[in-house]
N, C-alpha and C. Protein backbone atom coordinates (compact mmCIF):
# COMPACT_ATOMS: atom_id res chain seq x y z
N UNK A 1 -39.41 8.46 -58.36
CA UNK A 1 -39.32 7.39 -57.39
C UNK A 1 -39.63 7.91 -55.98
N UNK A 2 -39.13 9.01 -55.90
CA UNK A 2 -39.14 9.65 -54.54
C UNK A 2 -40.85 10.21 -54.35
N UNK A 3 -41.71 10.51 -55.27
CA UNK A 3 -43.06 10.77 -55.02
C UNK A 3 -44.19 9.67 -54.90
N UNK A 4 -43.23 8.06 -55.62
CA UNK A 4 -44.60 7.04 -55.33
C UNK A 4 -43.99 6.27 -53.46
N UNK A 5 -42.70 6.71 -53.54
CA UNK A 5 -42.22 6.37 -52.17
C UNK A 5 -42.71 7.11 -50.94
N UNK A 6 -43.04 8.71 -51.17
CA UNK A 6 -44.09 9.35 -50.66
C UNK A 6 -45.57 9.28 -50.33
N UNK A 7 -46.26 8.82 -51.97
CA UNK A 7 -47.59 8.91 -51.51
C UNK A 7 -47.65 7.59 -50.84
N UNK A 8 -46.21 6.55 -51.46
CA UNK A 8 -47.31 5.36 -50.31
C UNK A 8 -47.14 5.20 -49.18
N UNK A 9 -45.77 6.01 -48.32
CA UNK A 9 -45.93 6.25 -46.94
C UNK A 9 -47.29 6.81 -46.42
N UNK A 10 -47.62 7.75 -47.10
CA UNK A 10 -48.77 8.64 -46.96
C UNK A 10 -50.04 8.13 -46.43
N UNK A 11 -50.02 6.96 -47.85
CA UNK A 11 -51.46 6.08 -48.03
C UNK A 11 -50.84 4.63 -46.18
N UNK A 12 -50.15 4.52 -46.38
CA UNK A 12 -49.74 3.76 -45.28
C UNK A 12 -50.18 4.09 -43.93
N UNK A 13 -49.62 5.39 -43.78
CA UNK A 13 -49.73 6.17 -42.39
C UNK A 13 -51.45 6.41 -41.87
N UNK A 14 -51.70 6.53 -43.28
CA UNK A 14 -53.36 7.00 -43.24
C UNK A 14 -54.36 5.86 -42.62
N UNK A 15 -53.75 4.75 -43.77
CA UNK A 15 -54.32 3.10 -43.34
C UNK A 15 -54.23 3.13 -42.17
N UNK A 16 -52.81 2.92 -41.18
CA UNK A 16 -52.69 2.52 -40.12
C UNK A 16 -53.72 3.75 -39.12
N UNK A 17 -53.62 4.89 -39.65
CA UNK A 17 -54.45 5.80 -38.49
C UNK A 17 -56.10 5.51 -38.36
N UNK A 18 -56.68 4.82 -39.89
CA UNK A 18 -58.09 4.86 -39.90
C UNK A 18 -57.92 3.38 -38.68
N UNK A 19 -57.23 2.88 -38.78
CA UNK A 19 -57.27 1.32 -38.38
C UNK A 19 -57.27 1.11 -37.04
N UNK A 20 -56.96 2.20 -35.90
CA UNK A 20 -56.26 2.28 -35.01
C UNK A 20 -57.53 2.83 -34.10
N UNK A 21 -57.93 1.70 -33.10
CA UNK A 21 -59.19 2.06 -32.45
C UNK A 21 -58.40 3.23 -31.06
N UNK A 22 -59.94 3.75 -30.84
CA UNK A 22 -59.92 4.96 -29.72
C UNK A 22 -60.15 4.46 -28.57
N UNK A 23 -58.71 3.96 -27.68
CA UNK A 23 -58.90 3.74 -26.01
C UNK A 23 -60.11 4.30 -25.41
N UNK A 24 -60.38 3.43 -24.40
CA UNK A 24 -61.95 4.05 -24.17
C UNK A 24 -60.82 4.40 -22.52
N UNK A 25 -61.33 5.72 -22.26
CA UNK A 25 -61.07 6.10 -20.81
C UNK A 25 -60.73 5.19 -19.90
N UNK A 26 -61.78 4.21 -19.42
CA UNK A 26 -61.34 3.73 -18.40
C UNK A 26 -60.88 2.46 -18.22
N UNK A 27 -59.97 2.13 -19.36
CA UNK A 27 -58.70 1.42 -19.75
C UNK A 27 -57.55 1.85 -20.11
N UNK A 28 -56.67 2.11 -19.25
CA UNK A 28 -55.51 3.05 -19.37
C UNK A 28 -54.40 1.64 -19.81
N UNK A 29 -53.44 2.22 -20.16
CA UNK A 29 -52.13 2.05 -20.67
C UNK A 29 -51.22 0.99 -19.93
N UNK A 30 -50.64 0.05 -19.88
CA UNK A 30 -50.44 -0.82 -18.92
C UNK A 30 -48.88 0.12 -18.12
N UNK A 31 -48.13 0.47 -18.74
CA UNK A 31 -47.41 1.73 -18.20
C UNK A 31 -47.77 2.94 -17.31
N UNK A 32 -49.00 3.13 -17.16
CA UNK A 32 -50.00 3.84 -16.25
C UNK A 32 -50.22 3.41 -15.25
N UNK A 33 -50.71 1.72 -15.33
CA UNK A 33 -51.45 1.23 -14.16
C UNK A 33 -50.41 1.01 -13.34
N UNK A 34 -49.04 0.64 -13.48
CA UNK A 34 -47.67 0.46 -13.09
C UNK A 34 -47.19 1.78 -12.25
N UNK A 35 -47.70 2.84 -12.63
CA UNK A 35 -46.85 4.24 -12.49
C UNK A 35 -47.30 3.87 -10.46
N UNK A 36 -46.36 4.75 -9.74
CA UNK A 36 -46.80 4.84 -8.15
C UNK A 36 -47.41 6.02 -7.97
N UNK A 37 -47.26 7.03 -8.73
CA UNK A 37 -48.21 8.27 -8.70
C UNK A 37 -49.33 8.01 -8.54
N UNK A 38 -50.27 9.24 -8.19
CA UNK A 38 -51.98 9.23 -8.76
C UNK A 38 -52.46 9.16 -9.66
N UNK A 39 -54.27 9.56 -9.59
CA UNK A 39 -54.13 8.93 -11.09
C UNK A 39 -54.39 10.54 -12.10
N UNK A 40 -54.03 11.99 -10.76
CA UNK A 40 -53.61 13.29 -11.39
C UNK A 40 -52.01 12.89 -12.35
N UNK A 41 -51.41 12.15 -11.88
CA UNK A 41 -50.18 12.18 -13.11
C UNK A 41 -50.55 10.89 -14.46
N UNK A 42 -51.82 10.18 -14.81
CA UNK A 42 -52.21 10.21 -15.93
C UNK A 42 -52.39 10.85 -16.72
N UNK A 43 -51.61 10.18 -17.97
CA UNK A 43 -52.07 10.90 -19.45
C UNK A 43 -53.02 10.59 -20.43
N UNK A 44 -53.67 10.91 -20.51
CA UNK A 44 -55.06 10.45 -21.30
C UNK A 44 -55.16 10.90 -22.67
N UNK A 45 -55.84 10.14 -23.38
CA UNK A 45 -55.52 10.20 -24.76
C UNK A 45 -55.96 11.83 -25.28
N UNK A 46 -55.34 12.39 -26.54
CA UNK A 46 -55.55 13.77 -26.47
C UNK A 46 -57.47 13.75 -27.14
N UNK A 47 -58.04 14.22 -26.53
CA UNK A 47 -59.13 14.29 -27.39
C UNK A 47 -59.98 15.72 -28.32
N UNK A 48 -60.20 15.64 -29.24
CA UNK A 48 -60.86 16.88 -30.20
C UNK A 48 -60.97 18.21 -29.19
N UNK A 49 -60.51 19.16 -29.92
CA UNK A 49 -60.65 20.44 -29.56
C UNK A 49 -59.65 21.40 -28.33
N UNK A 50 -59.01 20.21 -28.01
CA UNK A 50 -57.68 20.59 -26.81
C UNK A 50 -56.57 20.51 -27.00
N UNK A 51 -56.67 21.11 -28.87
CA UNK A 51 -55.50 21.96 -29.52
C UNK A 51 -55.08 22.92 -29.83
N UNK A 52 -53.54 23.35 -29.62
CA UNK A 52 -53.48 24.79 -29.47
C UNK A 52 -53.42 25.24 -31.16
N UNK A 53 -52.66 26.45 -31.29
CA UNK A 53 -52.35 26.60 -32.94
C UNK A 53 -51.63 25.76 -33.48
N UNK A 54 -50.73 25.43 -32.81
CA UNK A 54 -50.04 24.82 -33.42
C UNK A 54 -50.07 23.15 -34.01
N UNK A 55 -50.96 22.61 -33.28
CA UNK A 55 -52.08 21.70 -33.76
C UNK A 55 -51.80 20.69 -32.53
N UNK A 56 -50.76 20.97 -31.63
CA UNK A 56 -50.52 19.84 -30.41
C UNK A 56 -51.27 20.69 -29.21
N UNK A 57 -51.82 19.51 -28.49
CA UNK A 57 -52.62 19.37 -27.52
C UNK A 57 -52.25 20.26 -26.30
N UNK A 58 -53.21 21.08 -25.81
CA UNK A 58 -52.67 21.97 -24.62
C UNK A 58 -51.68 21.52 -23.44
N UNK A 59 -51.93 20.30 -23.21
CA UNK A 59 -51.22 19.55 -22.35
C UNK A 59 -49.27 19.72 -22.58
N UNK A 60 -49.19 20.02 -24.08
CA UNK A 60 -48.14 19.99 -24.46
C UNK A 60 -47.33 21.29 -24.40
N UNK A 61 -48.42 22.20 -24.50
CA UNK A 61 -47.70 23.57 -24.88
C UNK A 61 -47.99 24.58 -23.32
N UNK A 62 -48.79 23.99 -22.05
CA UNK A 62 -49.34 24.97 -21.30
C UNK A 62 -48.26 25.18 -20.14
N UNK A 63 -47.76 26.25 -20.02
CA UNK A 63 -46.30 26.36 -18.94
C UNK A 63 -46.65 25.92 -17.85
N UNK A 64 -47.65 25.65 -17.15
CA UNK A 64 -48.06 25.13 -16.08
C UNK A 64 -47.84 22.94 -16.26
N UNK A 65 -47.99 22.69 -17.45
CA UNK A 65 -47.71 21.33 -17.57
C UNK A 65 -46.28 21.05 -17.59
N UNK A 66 -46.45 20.01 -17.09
CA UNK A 66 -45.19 19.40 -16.86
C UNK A 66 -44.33 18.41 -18.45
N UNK A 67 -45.42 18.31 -19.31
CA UNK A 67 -44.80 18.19 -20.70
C UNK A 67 -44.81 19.41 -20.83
N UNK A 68 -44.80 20.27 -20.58
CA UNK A 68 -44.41 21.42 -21.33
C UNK A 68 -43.11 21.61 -21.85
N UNK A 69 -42.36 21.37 -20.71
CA UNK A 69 -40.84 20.67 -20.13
C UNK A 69 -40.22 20.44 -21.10
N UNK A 70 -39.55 20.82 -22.00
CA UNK A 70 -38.91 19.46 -23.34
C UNK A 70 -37.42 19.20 -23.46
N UNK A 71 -36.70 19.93 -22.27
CA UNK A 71 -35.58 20.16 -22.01
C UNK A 71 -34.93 19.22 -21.14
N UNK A 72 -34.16 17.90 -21.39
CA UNK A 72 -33.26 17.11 -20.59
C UNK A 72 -31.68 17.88 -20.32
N UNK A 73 -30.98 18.30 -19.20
CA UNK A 73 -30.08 18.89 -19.47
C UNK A 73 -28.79 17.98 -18.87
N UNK A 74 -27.64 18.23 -19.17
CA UNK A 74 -26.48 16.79 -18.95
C UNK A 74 -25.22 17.51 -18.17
N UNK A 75 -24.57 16.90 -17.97
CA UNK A 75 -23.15 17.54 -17.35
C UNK A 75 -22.26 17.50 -18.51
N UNK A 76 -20.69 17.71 -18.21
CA UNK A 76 -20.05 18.20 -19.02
C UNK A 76 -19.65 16.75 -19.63
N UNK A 77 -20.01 16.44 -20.65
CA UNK A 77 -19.19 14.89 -21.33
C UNK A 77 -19.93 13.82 -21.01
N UNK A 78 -21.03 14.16 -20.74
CA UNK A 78 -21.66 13.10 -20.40
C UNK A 78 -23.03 12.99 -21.08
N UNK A 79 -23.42 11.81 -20.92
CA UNK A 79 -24.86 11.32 -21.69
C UNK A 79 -25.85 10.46 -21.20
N UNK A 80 -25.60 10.38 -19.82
CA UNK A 80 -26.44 9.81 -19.26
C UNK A 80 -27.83 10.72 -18.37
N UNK A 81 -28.93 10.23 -18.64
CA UNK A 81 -29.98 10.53 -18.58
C UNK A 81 -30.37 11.16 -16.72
N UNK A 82 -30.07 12.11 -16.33
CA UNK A 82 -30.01 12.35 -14.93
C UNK A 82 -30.98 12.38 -14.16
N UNK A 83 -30.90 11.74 -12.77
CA UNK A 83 -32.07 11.66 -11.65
C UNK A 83 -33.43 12.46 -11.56
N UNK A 84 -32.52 13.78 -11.69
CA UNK A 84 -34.02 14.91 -11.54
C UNK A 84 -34.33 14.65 -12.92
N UNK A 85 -34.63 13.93 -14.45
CA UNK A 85 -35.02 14.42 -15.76
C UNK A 85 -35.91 13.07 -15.73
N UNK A 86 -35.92 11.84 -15.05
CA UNK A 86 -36.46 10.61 -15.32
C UNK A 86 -38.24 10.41 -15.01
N UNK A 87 -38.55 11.41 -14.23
CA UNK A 87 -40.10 11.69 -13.99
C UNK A 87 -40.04 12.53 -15.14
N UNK A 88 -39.73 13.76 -15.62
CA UNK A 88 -40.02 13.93 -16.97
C UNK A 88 -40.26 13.36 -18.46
N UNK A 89 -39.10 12.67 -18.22
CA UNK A 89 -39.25 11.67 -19.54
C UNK A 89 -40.04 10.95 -19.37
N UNK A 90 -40.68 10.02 -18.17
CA UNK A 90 -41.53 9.23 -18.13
C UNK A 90 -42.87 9.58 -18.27
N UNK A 91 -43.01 10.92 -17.80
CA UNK A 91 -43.91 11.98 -18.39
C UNK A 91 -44.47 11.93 -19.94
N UNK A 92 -43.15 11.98 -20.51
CA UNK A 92 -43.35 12.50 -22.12
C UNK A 92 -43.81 10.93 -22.86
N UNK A 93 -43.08 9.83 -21.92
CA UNK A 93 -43.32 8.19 -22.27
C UNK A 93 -45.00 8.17 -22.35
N UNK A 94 -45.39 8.30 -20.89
CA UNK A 94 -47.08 8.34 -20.66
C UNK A 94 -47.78 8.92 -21.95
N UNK A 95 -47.24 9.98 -22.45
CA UNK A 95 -47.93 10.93 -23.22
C UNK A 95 -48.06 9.96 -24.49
N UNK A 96 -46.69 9.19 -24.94
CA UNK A 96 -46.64 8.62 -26.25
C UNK A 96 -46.96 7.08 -26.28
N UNK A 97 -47.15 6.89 -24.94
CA UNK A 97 -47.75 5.24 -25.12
C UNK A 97 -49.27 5.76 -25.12
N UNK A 98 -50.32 6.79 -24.54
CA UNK A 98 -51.58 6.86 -24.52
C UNK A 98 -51.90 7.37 -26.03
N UNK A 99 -51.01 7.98 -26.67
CA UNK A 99 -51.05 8.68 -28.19
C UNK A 99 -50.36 8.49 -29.43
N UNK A 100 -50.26 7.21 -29.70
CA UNK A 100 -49.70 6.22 -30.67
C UNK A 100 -49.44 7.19 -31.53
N UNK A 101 -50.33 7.90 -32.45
CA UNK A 101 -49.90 8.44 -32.96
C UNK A 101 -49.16 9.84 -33.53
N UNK A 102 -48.59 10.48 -32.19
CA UNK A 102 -47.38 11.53 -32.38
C UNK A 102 -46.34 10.97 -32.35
N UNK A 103 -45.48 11.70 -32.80
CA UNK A 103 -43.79 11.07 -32.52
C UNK A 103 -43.18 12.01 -32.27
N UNK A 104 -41.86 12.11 -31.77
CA UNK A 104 -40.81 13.36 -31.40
C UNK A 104 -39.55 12.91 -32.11
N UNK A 105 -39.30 13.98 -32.10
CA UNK A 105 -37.94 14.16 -32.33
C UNK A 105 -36.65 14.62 -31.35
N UNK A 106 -35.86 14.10 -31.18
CA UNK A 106 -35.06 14.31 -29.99
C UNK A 106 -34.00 15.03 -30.15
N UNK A 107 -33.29 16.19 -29.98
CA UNK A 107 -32.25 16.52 -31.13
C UNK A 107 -31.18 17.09 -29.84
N UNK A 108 -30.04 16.06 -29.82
CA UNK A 108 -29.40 16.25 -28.88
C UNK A 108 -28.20 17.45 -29.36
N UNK A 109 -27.51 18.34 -28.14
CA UNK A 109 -27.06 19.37 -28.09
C UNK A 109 -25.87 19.39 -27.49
N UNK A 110 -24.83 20.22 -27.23
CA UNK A 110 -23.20 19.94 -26.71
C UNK A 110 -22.79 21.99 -26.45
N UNK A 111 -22.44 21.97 -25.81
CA UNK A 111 -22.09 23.39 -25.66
C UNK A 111 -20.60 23.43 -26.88
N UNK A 112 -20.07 24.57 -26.95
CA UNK A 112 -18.92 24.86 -27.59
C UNK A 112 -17.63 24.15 -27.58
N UNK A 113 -17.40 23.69 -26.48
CA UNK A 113 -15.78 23.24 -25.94
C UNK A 113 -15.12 22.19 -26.85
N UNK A 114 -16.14 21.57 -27.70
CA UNK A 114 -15.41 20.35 -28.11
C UNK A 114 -14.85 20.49 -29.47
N UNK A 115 -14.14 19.60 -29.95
CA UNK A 115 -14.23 19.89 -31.81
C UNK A 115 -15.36 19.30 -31.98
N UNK A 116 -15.46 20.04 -33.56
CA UNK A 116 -17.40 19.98 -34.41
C UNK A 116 -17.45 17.94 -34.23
N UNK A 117 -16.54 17.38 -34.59
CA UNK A 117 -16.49 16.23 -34.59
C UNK A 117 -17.56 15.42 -33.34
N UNK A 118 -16.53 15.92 -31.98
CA UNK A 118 -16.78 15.09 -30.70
C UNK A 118 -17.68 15.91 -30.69
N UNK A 119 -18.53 16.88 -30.79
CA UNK A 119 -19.94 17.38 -30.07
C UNK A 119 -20.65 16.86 -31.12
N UNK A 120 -20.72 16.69 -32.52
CA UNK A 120 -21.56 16.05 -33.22
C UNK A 120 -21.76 14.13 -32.45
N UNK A 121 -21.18 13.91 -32.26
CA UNK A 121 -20.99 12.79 -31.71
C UNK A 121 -21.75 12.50 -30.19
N UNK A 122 -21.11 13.62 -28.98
CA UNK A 122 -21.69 13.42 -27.83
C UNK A 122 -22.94 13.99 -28.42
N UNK A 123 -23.60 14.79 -28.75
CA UNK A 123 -24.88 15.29 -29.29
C UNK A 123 -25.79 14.13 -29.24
N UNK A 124 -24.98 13.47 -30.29
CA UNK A 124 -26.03 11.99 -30.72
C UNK A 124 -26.15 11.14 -29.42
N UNK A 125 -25.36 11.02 -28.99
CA UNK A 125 -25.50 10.38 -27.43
C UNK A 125 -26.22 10.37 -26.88
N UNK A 126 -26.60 12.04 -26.31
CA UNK A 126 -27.63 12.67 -25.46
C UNK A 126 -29.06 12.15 -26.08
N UNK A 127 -29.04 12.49 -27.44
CA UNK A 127 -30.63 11.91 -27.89
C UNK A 127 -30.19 10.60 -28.06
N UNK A 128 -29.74 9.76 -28.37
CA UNK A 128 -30.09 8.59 -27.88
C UNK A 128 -30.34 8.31 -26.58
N UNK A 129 -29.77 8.71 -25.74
CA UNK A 129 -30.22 8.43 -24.51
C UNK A 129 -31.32 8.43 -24.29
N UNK A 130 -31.89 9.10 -24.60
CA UNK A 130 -33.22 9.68 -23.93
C UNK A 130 -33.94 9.19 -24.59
N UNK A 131 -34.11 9.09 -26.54
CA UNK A 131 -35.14 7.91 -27.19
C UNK A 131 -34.95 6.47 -26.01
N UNK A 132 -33.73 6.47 -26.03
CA UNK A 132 -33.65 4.58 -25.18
C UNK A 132 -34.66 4.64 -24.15
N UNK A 133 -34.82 5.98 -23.38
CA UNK A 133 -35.19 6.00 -22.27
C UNK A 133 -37.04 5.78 -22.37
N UNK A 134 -37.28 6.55 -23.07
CA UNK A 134 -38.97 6.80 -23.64
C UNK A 134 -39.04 5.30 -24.41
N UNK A 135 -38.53 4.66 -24.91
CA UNK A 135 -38.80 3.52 -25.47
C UNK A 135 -38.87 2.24 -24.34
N UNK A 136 -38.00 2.52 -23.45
CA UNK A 136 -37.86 1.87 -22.16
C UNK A 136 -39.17 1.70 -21.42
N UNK A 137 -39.65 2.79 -21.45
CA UNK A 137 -41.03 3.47 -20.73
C UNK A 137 -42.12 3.19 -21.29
N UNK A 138 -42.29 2.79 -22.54
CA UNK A 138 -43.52 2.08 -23.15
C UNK A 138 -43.92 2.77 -24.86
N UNK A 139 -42.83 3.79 -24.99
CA UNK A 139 -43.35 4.40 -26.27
C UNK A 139 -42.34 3.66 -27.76
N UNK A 140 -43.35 3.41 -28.99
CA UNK A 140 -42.56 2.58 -30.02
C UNK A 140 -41.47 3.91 -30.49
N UNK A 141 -40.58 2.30 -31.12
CA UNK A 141 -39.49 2.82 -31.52
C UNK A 141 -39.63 3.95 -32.76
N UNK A 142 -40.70 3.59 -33.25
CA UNK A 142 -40.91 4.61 -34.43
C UNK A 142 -41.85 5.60 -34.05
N UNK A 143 -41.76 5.85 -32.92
CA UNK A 143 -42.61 7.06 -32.02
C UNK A 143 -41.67 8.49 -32.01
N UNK A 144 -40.11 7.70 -31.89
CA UNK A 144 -39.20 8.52 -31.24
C UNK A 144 -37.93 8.77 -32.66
N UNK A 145 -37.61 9.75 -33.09
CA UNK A 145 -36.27 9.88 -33.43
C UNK A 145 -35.19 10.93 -32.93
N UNK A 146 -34.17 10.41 -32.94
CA UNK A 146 -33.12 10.82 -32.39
C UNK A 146 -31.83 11.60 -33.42
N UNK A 147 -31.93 12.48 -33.37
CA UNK A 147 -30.33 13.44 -34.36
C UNK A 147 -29.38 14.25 -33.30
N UNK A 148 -28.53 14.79 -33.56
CA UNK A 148 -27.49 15.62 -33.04
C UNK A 148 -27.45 17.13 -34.08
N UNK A 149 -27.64 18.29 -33.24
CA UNK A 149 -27.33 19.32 -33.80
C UNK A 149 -25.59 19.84 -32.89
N UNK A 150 -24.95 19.43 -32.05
CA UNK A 150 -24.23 19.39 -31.75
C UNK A 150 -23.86 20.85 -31.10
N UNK A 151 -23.19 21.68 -31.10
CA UNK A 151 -22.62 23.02 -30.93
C UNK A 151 -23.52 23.75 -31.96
N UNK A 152 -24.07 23.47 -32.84
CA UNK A 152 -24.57 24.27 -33.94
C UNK A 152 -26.04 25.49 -33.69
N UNK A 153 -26.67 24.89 -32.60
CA UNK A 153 -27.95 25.66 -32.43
C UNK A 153 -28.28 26.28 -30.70
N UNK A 154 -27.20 26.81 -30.37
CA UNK A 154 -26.79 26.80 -29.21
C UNK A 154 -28.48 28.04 -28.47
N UNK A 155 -28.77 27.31 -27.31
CA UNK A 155 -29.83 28.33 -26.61
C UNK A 155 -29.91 29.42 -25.91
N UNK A 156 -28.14 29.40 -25.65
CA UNK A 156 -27.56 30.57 -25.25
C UNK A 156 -26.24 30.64 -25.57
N UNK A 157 -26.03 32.03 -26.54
CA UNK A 157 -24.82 31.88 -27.37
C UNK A 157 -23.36 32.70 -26.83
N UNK A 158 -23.54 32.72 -25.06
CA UNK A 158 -22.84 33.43 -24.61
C UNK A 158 -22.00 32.27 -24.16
N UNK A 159 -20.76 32.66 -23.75
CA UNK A 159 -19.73 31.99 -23.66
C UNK A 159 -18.87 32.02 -22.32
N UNK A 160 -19.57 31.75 -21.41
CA UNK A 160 -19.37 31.48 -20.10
C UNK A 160 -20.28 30.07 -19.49
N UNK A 161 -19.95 29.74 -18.02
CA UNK A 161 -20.19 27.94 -17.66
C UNK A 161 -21.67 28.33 -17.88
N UNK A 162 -22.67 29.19 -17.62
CA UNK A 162 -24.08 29.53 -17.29
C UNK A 162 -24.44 29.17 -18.78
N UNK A 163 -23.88 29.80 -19.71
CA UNK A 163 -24.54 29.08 -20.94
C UNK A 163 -24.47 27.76 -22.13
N UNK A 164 -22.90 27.99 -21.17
CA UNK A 164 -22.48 26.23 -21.83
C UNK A 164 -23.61 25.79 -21.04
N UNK A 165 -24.04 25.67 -19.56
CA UNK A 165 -24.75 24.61 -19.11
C UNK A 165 -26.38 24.75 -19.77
N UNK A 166 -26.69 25.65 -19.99
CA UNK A 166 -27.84 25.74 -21.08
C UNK A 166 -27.74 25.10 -22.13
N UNK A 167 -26.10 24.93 -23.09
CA UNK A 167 -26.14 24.08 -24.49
C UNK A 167 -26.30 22.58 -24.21
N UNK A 168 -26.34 22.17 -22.99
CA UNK A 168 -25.93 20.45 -22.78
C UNK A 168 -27.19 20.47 -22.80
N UNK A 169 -27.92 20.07 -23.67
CA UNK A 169 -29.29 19.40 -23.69
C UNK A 169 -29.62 18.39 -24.57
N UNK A 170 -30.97 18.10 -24.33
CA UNK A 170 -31.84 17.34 -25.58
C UNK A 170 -32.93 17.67 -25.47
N UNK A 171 -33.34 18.31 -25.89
CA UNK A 171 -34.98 18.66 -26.57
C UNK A 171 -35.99 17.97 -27.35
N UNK A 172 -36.95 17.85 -26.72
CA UNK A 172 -37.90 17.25 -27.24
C UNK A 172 -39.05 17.73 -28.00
N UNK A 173 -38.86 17.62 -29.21
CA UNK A 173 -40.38 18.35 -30.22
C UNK A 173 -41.15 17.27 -30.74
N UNK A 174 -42.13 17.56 -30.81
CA UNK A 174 -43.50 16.86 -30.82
C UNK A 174 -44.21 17.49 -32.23
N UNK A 175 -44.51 16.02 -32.84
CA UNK A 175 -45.15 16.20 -34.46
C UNK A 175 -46.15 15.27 -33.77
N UNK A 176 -47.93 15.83 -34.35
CA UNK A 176 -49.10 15.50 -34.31
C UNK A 176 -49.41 14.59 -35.44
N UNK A 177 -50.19 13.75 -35.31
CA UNK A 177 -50.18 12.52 -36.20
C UNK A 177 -50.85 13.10 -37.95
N UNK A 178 -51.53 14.32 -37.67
CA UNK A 178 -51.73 15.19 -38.73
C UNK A 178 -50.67 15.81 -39.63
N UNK A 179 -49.40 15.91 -38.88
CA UNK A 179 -48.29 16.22 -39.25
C UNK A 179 -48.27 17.66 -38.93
N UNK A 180 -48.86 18.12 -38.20
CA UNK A 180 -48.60 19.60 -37.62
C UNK A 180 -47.40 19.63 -36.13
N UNK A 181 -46.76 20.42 -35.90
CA UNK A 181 -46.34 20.43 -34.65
C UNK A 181 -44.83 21.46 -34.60
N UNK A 182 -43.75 21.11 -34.16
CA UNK A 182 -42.73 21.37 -34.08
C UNK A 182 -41.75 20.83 -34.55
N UNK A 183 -41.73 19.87 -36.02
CA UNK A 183 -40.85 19.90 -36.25
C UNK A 183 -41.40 18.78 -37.49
């Protein structure tokens, strides 16, 4: 059951990708034309050959880009999406309304302090937040998913405020419509 439930996602995903015409340049995104930036903070659709190994688009992986970024970080108990992180996310929005077909995964994070319970919990928070937020911004709901790894995958496993404030995150990984990517 589980392999004809497979191939026909498969055959589905495929349909919808042959089906799915190629934005022509100089018709951007109605979330674009809206933005107050220039039109240097457009995201333009990824096109052939401006992929790294990993099969996502340089734009995604180059430390100089600002998606490079995939890190929302939070205060202590909290889950709301903060001032300095909202040009980022709207960033990562641009990226997924011009490129229908990647999606992320959001996998929200909690430093140590709590029981496994409440950080599994605030975890989920944090990535919800932030799917709400990118969905807000113009990208589909089935663009974005959201989990909690909670205390479990900590980015710095030292145990002072400097690395708790490193565990309060949500991270953003990016799967290519090929199904290559990070996650």
């Amino acid at each position: 059951m589980k392999k004809i439930l497979l191939i026909s996602l498969l055959v589905s995903v495929l349909a919808a990708c042959s089906t799915t015409p190629v934005p022509d340049e100089t018709a951007g995104a109605p979330v674009e034309s809206r933005s107050s930036g220039g039109s240097s903070s457009e995201v333009k659709p990824v096109v052939a050959g401006g992929l790294d190994a990993s099969g996502l688009p340089r734009e995604l992986t180059d430390p100089k880009s600002q998606l490079a970024q995939r890190s929302i970080f939070f205060d202590v108990d909290k889950y709301e999406v903060k001032g300095e992180y909202q040009s980022l996310v709207a960033a990562h929005a641009k990226f997924l309304v011009a490129n229908r077909g990647y999606k992320v995964l959001i996998q929200g994070n909690t430093d140590e302090t709590g029981s496994r319970e409440y950080n599994l919990s605030l975890g989920q928070k944090r990535s919800d937040a932030v799917k709400r937020a990118l969905v807000l911004l113009g990208a589909q709901e089935d663009q974005v998913e959201s989990v909690s790894l909670g205390e479990e995958k900590p980015r710095n496993p030292g145990r002072d405020e400097a690395a708790f404030a490193e565990n309060r995150r949500a991270d953003i990984l990016y799967r290519a419509p090929d199904g290559r990517g990070e996650f």
